[in-house]
Each structure stands twice: as C-alpha cells, then as structure tokens.
C-alpha atoms as a PDB file:
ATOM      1  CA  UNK A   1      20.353  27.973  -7.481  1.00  0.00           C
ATOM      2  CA  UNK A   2      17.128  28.392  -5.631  1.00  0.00           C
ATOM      3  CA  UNK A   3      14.594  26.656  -3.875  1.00  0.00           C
ATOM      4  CA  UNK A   4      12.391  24.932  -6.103  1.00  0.00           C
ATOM      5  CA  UNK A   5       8.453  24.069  -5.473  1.00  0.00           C
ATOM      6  CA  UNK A   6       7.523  21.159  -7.943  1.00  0.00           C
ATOM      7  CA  UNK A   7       3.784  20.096  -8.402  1.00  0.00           C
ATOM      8  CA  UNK A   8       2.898  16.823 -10.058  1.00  0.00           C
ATOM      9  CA  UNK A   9       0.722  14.307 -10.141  1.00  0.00           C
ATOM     10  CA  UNK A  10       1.130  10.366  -9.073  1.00  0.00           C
ATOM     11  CA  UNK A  11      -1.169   7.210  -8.667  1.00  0.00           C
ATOM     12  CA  UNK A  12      -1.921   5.655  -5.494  1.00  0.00           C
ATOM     13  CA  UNK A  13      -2.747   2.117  -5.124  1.00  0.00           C
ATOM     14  CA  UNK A  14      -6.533   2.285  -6.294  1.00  0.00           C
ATOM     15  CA  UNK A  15      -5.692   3.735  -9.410  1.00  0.00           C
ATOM     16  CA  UNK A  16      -6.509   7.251  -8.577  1.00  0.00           C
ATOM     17  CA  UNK A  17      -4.584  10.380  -9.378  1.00  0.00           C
ATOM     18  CA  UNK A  18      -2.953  11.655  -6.183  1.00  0.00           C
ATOM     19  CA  UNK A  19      -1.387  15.429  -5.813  1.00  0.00           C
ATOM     20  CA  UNK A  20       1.585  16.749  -4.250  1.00  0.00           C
ATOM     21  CA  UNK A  21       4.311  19.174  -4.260  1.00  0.00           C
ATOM     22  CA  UNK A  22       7.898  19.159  -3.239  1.00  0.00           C
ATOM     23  CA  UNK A  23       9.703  21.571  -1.889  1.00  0.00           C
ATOM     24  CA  UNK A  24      13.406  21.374  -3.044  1.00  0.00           C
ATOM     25  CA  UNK A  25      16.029  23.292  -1.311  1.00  0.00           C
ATOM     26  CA  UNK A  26      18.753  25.045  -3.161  1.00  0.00           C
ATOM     27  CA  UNK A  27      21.076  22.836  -0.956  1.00  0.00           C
ATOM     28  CA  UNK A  28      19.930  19.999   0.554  1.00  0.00           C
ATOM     29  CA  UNK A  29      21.482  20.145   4.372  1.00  0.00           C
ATOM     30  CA  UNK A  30      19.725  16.776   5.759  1.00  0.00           C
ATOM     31  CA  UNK A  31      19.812  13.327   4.769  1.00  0.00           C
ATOM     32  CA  UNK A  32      16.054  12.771   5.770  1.00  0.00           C
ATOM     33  CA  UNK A  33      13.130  14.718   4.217  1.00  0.00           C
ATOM     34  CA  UNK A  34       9.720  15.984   5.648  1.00  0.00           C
ATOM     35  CA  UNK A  35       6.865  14.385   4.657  1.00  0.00           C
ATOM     36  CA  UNK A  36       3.756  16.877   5.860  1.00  0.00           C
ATOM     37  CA  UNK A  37       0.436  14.596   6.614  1.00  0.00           C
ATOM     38  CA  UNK A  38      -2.593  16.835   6.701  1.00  0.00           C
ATOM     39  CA  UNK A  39      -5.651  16.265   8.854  1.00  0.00           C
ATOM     40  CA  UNK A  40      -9.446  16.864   9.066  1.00  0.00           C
ATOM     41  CA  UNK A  41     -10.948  18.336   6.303  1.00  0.00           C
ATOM     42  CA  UNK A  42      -7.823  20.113   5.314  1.00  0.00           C
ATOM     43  CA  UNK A  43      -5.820  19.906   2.111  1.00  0.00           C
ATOM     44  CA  UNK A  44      -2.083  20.352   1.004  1.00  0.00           C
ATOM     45  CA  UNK A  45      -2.405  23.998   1.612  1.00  0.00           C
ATOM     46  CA  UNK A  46      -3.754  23.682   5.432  1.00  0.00           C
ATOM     47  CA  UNK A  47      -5.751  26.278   6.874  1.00  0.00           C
ATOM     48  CA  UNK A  48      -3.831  29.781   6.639  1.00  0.00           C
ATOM     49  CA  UNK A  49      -1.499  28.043   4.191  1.00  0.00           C
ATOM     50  CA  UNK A  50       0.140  26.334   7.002  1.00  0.00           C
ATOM     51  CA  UNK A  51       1.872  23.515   5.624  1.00  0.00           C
ATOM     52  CA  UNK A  52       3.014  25.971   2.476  1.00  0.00           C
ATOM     53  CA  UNK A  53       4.483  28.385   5.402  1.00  0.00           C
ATOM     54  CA  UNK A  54       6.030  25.213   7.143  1.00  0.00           C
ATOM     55  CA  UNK A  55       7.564  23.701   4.228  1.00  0.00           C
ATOM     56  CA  UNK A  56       9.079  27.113   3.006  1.00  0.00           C
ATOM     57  CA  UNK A  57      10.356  27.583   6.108  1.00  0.00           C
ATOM     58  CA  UNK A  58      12.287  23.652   6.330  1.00  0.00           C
ATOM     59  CA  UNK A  59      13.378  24.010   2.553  1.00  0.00           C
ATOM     60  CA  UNK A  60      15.395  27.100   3.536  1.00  0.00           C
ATOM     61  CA  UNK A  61      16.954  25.311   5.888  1.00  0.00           C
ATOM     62  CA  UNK A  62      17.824  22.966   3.610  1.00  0.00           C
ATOM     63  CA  UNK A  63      15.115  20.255   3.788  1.00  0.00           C
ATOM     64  CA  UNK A  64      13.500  18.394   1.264  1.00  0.00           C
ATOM     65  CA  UNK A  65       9.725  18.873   2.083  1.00  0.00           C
ATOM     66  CA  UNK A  66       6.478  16.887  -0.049  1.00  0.00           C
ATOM     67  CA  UNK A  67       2.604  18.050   0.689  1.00  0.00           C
ATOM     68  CA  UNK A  68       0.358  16.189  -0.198  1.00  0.00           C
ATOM     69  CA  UNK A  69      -3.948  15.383  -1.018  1.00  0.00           C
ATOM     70  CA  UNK A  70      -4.797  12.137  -0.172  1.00  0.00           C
ATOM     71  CA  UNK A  71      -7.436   9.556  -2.147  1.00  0.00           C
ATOM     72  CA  UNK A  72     -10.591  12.698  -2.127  1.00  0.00           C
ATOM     73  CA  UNK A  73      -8.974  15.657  -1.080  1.00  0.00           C
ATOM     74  CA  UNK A  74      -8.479  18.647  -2.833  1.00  0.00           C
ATOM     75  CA  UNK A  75      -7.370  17.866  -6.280  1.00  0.00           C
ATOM     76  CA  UNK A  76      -6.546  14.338  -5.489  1.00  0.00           C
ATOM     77  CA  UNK A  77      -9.373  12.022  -7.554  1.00  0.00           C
ATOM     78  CA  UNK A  78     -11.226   9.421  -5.993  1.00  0.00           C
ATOM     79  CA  UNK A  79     -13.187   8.946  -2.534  1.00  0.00           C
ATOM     80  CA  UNK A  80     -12.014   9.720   0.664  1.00  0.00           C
ATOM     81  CA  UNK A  81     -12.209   6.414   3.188  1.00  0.00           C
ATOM     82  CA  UNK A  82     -11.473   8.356   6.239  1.00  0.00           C
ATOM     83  CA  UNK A  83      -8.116   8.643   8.201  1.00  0.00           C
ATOM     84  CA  UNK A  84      -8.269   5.082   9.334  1.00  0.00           C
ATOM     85  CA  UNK A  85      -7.492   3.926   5.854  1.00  0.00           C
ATOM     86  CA  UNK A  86      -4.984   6.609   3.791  1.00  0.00           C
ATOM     87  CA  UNK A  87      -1.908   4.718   5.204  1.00  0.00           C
ATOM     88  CA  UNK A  88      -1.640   3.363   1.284  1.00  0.00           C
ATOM     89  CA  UNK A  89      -1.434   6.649   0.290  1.00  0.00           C
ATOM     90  CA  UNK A  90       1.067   8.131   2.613  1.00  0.00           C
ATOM     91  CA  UNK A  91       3.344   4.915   1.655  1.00  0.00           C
ATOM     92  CA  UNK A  92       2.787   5.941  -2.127  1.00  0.00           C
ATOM     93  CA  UNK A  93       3.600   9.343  -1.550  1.00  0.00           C
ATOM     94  CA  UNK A  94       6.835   8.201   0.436  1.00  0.00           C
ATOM     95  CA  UNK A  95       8.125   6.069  -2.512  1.00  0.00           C
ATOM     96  CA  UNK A  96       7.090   9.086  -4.678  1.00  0.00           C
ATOM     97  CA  UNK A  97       9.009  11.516  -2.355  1.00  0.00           C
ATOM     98  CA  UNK A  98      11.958   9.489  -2.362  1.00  0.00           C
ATOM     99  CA  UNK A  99      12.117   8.623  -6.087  1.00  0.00           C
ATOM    100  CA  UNK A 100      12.078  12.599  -6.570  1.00  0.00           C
ATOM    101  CA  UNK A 101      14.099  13.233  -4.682  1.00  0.00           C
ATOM    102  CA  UNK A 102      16.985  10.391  -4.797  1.00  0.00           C
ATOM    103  CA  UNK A 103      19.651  12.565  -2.049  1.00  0.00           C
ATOM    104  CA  UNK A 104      17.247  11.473   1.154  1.00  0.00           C
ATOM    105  CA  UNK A 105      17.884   8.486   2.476  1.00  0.00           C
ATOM    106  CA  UNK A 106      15.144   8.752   4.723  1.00  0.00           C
ATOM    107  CA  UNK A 107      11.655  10.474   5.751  1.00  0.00           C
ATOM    108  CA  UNK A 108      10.229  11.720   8.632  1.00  0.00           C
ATOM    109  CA  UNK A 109       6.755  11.946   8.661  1.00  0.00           C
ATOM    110  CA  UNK A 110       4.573  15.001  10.449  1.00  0.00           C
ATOM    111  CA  UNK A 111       1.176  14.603  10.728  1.00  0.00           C
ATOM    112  CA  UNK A 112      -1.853  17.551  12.346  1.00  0.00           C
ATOM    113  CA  UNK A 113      -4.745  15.943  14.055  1.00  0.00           C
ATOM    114  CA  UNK A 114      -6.610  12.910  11.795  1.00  0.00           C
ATOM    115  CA  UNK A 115      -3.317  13.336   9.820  1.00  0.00           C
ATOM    116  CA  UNK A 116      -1.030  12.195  13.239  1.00  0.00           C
ATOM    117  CA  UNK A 117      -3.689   9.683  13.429  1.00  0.00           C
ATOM    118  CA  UNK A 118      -3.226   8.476  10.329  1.00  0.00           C
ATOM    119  CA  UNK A 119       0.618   8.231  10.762  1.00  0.00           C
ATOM    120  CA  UNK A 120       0.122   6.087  13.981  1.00  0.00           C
ATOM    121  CA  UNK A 121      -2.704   3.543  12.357  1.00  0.00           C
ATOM    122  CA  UNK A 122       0.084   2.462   9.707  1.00  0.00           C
ATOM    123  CA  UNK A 123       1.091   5.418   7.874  1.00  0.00           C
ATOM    124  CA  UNK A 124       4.444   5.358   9.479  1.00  0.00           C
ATOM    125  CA  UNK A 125       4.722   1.551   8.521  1.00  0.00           C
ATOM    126  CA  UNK A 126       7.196   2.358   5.783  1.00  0.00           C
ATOM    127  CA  UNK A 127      11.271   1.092   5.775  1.00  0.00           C
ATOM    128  CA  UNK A 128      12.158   4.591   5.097  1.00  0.00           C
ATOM    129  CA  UNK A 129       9.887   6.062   7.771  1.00  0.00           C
ATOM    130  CA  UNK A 130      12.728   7.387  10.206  1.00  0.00           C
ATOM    131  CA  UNK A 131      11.133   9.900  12.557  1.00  0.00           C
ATOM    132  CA  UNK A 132       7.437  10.605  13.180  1.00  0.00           C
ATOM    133  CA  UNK A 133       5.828  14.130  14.790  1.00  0.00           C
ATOM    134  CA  UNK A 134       2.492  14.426  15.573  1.00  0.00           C
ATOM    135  CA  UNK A 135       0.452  17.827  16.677  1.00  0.00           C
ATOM    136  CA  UNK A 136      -2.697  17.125  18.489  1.00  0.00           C
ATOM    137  CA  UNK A 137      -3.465  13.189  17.332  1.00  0.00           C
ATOM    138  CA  UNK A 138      -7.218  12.815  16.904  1.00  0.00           C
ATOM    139  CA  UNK A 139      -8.736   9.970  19.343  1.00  0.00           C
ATOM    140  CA  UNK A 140     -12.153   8.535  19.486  1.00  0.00           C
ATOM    141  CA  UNK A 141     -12.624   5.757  22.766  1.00  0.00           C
ATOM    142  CA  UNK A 142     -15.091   4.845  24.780  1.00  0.00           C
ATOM    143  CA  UNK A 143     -14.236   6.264  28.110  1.00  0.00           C
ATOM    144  CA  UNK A 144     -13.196   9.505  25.889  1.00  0.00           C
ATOM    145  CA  UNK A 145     -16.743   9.711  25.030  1.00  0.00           C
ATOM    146  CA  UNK A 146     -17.782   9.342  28.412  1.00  0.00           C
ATOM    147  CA  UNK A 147     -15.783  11.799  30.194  1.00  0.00           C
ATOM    148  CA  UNK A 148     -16.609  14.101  27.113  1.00  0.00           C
ATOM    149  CA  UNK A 149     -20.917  13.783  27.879  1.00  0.00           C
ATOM    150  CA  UNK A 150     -19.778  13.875  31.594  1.00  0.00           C
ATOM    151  CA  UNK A 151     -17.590  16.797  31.466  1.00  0.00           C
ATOM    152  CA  UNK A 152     -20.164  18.839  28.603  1.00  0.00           C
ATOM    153  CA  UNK A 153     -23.784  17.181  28.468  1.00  0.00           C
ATOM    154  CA  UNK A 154     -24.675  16.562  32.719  1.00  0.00           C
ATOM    155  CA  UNK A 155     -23.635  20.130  33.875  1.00  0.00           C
ATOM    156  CA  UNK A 156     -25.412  21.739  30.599  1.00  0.00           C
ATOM    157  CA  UNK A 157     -28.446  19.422  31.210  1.00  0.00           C
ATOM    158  CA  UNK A 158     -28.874  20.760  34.834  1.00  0.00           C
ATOM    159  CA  UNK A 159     -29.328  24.466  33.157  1.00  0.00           C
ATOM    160  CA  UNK A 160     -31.738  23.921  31.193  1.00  0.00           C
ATOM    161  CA  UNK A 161     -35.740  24.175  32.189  1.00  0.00           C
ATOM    162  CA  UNK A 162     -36.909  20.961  30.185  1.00  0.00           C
ATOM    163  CA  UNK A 163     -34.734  19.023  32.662  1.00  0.00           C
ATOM    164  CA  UNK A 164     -36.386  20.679  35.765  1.00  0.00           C
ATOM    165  CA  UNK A 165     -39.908  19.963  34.409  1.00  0.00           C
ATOM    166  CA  UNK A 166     -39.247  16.467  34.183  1.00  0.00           C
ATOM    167  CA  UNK A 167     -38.349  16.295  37.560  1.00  0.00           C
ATOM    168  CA  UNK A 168     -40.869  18.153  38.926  1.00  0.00           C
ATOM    169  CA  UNK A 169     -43.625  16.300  36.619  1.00  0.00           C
ATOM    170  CA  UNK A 170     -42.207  13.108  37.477  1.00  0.00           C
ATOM    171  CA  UNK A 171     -41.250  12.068  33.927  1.00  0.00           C
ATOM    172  CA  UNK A 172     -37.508  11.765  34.861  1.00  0.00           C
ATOM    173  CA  UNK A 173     -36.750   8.490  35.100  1.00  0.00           C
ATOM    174  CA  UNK A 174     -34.315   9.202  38.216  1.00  0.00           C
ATOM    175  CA  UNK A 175     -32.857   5.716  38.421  1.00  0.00           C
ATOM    176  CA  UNK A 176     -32.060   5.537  34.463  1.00  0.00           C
ATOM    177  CA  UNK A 177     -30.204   9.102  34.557  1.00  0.00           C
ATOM    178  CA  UNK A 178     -28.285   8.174  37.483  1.00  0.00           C
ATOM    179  CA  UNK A 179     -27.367   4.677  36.657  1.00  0.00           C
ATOM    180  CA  UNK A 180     -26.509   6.442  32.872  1.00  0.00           C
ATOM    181  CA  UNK A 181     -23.910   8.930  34.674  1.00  0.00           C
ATOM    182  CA  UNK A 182     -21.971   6.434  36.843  1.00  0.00           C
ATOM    183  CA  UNK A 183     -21.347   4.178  33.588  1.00  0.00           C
ATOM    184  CA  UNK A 184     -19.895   7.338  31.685  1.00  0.00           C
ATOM    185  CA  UNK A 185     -17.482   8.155  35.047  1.00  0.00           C
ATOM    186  CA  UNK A 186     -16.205   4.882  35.550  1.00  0.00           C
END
C-alpha cells in the first residue's frame, strides 16, 4: 500500500463548507497526527507548496497529516473573521481529522505566523490537542508598536527634508515630537 492524499469537504460550526486534505501514510508509525494551521493570507497549499512539501515529507515517515482552509480561505465558503476567531474551525477540523482517521489517538497542532497565533488564542483548546509548534507567532501590542515607530519611523523621519523645514520654519512643534518619542520608548 501507499500513501494516500484524501480531499473532502466538511462543515464548520457556522454552517459553511470547510476544505481539507489528509495525508495517509502507507503505515501509520505514530499514535498522534499533524494537524498543519496556515497563516496570513495563505491557504492549504502555503506559499511554495509548503505545507504539501511538509506533509509529504511526515506521511513518509509514517504520520497522519490534515491541511486545511479555514471559514474564507481558498475553497473554504464563507467569510474570513480574522485569526483571532478560527479556533472553531481548527476544533472542527480536529474532530474531522480524528474521525478519518480513527488509529491517532491524538493531534499535534503546527501553526506559521497568524496560524501559531491562532493555535495559542484557543485553537489548541481541544482534549485531543497533545503537542503544539509554532514558527514565527504573529503579535500585535502596544509597546510592540512603539518600539516598531521608534526603531523604523524617528531615524527615517530625520532623513527626510520635510522634517528639516519644519524645524527650520518653526512649524515643528518640538515639545509634541519629543514628548511623542519618550511615550513610544518607555
């Protein structure tokens, strides 16, 4: 026997039709199969067929592997709310996983950027969720934001002329900039 790739279709929670694809090994060598998250604008497929390469690569080594679009995404029907809010569908593509492929006993869960966000805001909230990896976790804060215009906006801002002829012109409102760069270091 050889390794199988399976697409199908499944409903999520909302009623709309989600799409995935499971990788099936000719032998399956681990109890717990890989459940690939995707991030970013990105579907099943990943950019350079990444998460086909990756899943390929675990089935021959004898892990059970699902890909998956969630609620929006490539083929998948329906809206997409953002990575904040597709832990539903990585719990309905769990129970899907595992009712496909009955052998596992658990999953672990990897997840690329908005995708290992995803995991972490709930996605890996699931009683067969036994492992989690996550590449490059995508983080929005406040004091990220500020050491992002402190590191990229202050330095650029001193290059360019408009910023020199408000100085000299005494438009610059000096205490305003100032006061505006010591809240984004703190």
């Amino acid at each position: 026997m050889e390794n199988t790739e399976t697409a199908f279709a499944f409903t999520n929670n909302a009623q709309h039709q989600l799409i995935g694809i499971i990788h099936h090994p000719a032998e399956i060598m681990s109890q717990a199969g890989l459940l690939i998250v995707v991030g970013g604008p990105q579907y099943r497929i990943g950019a350079h067929r990444q998460y086909v390469h990756l899943a390929r690569h675990c089935a021959k080594q004898g892990i059970p592997v699902m890909r998956f679009d969630y609620q929006g995404v490539g083929d998948s029907t329906g809206v997409y709310p953002g990575f904040e809010h597709v832990a539903p569908d990585i719990h309905q593509a769990i129970d899907e996983f595992i009712t496909r492929v009955p052998e596992m006993k658990s999953v672990a869960i990897w997840g690329l950027c908005e995708g290992a966000s995803a995991i972490l805001l709930g996605g890996a909230d699931h009683k067969a969720a036994s492992h989690i990896i996550l590449a490059n976790p995508w983080v929005r804060s406040e004091s990220g934001l500020a050491k992002a215009y402190v590191k990229h906006y202050y330095f650029d801002r001193l290059l360019t002329t408009e910023f020199w002829q408000k100085i000299f012109s005494g438009k610059l409102n000096i205490k305003a900039a100032i006061s505006g760069l010591f809240s984004n270091i703190k």
